[in-house]
Protein backbone atom coordinates (compact mmCIF):
# COMPACT_ATOMS: atom_id res chain seq x y z
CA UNK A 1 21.46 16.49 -7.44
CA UNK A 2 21.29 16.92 -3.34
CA UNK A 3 24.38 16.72 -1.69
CA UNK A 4 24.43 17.02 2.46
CA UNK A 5 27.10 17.66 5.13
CA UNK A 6 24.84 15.97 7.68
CA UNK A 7 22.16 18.09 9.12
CA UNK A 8 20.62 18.40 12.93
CA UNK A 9 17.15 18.52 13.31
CA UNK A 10 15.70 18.78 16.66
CA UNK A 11 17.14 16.18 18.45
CA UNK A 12 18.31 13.97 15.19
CA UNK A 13 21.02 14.00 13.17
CA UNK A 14 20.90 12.93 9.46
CA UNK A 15 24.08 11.84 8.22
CA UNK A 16 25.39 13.25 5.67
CA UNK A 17 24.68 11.85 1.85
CA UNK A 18 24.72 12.30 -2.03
CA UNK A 19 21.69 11.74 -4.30
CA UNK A 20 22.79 11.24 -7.70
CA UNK A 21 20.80 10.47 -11.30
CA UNK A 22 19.30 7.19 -10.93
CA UNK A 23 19.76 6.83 -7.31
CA UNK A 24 17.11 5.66 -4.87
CA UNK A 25 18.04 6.72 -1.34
CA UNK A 26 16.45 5.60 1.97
CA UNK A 27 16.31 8.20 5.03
CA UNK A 28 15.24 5.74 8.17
CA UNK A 29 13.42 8.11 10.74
CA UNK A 30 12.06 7.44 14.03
CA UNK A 31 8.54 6.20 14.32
CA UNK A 32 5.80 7.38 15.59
CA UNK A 33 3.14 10.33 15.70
CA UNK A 34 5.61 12.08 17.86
CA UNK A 35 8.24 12.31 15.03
CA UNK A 36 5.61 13.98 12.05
CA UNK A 37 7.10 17.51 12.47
CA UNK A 38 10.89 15.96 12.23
CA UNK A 39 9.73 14.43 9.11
CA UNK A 40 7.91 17.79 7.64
CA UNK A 41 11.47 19.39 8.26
CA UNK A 42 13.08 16.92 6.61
CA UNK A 43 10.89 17.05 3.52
CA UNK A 44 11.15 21.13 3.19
CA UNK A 45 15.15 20.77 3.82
CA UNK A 46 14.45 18.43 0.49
CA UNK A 47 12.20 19.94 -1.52
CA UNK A 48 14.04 23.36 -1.23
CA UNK A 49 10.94 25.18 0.85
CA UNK A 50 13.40 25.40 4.00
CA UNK A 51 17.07 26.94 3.38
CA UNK A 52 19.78 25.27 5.08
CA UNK A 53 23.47 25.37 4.75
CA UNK A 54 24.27 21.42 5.41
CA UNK A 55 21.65 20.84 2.70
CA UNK A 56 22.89 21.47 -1.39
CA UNK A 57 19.48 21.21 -3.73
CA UNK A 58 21.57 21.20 -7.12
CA UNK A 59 17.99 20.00 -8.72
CA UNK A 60 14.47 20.73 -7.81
CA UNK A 61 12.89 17.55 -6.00
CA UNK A 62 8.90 17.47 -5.54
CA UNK A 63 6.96 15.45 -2.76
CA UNK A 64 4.81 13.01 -3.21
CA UNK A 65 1.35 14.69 -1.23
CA UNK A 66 -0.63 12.68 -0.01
CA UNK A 67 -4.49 12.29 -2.46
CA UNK A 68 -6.90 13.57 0.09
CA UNK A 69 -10.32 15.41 0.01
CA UNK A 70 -11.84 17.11 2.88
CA UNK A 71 -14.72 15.23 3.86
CA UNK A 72 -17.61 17.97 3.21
CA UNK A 73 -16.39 18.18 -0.91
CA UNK A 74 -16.60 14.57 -0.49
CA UNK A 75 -20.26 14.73 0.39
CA UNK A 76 -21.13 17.49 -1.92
CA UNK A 77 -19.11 16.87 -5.42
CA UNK A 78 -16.87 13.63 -4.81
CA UNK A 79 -13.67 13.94 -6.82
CA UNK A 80 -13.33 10.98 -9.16
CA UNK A 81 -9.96 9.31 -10.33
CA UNK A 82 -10.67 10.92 -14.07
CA UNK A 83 -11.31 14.83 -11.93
CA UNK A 84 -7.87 14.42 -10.15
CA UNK A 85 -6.07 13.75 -13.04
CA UNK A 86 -7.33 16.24 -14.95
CA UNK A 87 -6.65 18.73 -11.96
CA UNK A 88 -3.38 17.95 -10.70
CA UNK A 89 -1.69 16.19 -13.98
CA UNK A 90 0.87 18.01 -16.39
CA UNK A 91 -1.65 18.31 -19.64
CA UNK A 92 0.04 16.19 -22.26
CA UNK A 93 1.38 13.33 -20.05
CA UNK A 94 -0.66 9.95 -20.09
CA UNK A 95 1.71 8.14 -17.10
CA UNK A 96 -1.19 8.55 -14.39
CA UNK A 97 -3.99 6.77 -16.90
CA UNK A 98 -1.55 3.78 -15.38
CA UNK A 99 -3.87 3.95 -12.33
CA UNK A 100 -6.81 2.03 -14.21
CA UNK A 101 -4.27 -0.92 -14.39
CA UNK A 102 -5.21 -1.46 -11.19
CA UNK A 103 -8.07 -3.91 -10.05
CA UNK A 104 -11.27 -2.11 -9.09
CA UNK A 105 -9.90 1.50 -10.29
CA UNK A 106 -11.92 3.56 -13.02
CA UNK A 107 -12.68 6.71 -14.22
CA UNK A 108 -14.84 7.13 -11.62
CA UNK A 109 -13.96 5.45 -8.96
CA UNK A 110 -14.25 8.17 -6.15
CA UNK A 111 -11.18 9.24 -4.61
CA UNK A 112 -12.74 8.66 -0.82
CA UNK A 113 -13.29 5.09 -1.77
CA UNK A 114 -10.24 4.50 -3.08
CA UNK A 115 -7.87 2.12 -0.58
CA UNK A 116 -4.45 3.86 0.73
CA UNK A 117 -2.19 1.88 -1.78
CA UNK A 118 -4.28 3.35 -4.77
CA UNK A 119 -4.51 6.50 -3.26
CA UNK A 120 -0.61 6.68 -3.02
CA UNK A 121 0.05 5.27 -6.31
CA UNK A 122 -1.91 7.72 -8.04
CA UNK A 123 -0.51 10.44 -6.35
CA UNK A 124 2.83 8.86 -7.32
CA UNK A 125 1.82 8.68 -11.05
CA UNK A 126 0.12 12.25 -10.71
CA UNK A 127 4.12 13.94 -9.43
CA UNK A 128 5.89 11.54 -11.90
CA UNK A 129 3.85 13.30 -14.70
CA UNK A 130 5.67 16.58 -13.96
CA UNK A 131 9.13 14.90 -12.36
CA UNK A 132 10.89 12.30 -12.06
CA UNK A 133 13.21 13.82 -9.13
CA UNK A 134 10.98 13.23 -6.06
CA UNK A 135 10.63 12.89 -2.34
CA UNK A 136 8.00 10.51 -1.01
CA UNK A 137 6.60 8.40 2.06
CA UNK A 138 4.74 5.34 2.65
CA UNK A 139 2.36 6.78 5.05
CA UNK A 140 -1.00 5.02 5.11
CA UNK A 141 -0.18 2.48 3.05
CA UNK A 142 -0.02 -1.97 4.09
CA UNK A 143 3.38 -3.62 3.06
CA UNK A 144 2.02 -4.66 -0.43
CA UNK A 145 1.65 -0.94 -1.31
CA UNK A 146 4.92 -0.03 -0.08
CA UNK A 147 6.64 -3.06 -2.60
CA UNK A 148 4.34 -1.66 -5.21
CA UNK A 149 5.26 2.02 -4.45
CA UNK A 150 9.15 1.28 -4.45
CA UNK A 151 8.68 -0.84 -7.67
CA UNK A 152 6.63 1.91 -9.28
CA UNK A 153 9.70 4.58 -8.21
CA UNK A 154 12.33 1.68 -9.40
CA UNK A 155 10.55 1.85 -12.70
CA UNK A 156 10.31 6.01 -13.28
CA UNK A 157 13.60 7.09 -12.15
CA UNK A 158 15.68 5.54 -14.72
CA UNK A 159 18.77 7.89 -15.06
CA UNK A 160 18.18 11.01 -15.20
CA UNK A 161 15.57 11.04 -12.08
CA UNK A 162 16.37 10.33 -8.49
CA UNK A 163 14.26 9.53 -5.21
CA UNK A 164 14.64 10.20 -1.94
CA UNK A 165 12.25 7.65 0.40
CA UNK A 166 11.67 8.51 4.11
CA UNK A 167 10.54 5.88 6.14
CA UNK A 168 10.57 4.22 9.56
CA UNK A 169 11.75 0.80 8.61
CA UNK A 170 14.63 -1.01 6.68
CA UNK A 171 12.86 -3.05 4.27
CA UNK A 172 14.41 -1.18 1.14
CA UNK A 173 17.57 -1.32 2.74
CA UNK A 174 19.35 -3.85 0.06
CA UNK A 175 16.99 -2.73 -2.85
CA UNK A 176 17.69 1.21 -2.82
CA UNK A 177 21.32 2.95 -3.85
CA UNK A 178 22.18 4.32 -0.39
CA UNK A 179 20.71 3.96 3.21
CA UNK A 180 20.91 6.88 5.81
CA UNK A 181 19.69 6.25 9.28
CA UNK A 182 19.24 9.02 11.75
CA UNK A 183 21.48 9.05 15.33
CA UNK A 184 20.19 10.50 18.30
CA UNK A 185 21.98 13.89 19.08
CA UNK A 186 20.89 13.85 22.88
CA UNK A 187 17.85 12.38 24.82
CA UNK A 188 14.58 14.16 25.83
CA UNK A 189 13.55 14.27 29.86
């Protein structure tokens, strides 16, 4: 599915790595605002938007965005949990109605309300309706979303899918399939 001689971005080095069917795989990242744009690269080299010759896309891979609404639609016409589903959903799946499983979550429960973990897992449900290959984060969310989020990808990748996590810490490190960590190429002064 993705298949990587090791790749150099900026100042990092990713390792090189196979993603097969039904493999979770964990790219540990720096930290920090500092290291956003290294991990916008990372996620184009991934999704195919950026062409590289380290990096081997045998299979399309979508990220998970981040569920966000610019504060001015907010005001005016607040998009509701039922609104983004029927915007950003494939049609004839029902996998993102999931999201009223959760306490406190309905139909119209706006999306400005909504907590970062529910935020996350809907947008998780929302690209799971259309793949089940998929990049994603854990940006924004507390530790009990990020146990939720992995558990939710555990459960949708199955064996034909595939997911590729980026994150700053090792706390899927024994759950996922394979672990990359970045090395420093050379320092900064």
């Amino acid at each position: 599915m993705v298949q990587t001689t090791g790749t150099t971005i900026d100042d990092f080095y990713i390792p090189p790595f196979t993603v097969d069917k039904g493999d979770i795989l964990v790219v540990q990242l720096p930290s920090g605002p500092y290291f956003y744009g290294l991990h916008v690269r990372l996620v184009e080299l991934l999704t195919g938007k950026t062409k590289n010759e380290t990096v081997d896309l045998k299979d399309k891979f979508r990220f998970v965005e981040e569920t966000k609404e610019s504060r001015w639609k907010s005001f005016v016409y607040p998009m509701t949990v039922e609104r983004y589903i029927k915007k950003y959903c494939r049609p004839d799946s029902d996998l993102p109605r999931r999201i009223y499983e959760f306490e406190g979550i309905k139909p119209t429960t706006r999306i400005v309300r909504m907590p970062g973990n529910h935020r996350k897992l809907l947008s998780l449900l929302t690209t799971f309706s259309w793949t089940d290959k998929i990049v994603f984060d854990l940006v924004g969310i507390d530790p009990t979303g990020g146990q939720q989020t992995f558990d939710l990808v555990k459960s949708q990748i199955n064996n034909s899918g595939a997911a590729i996590l980026i994150d700053s810490c090792d706390e899927f490190k024994k759950d996922c399939s394979k672990f990359v960590k970045f090395e420093l190429v050379t320092s900064r002064n």
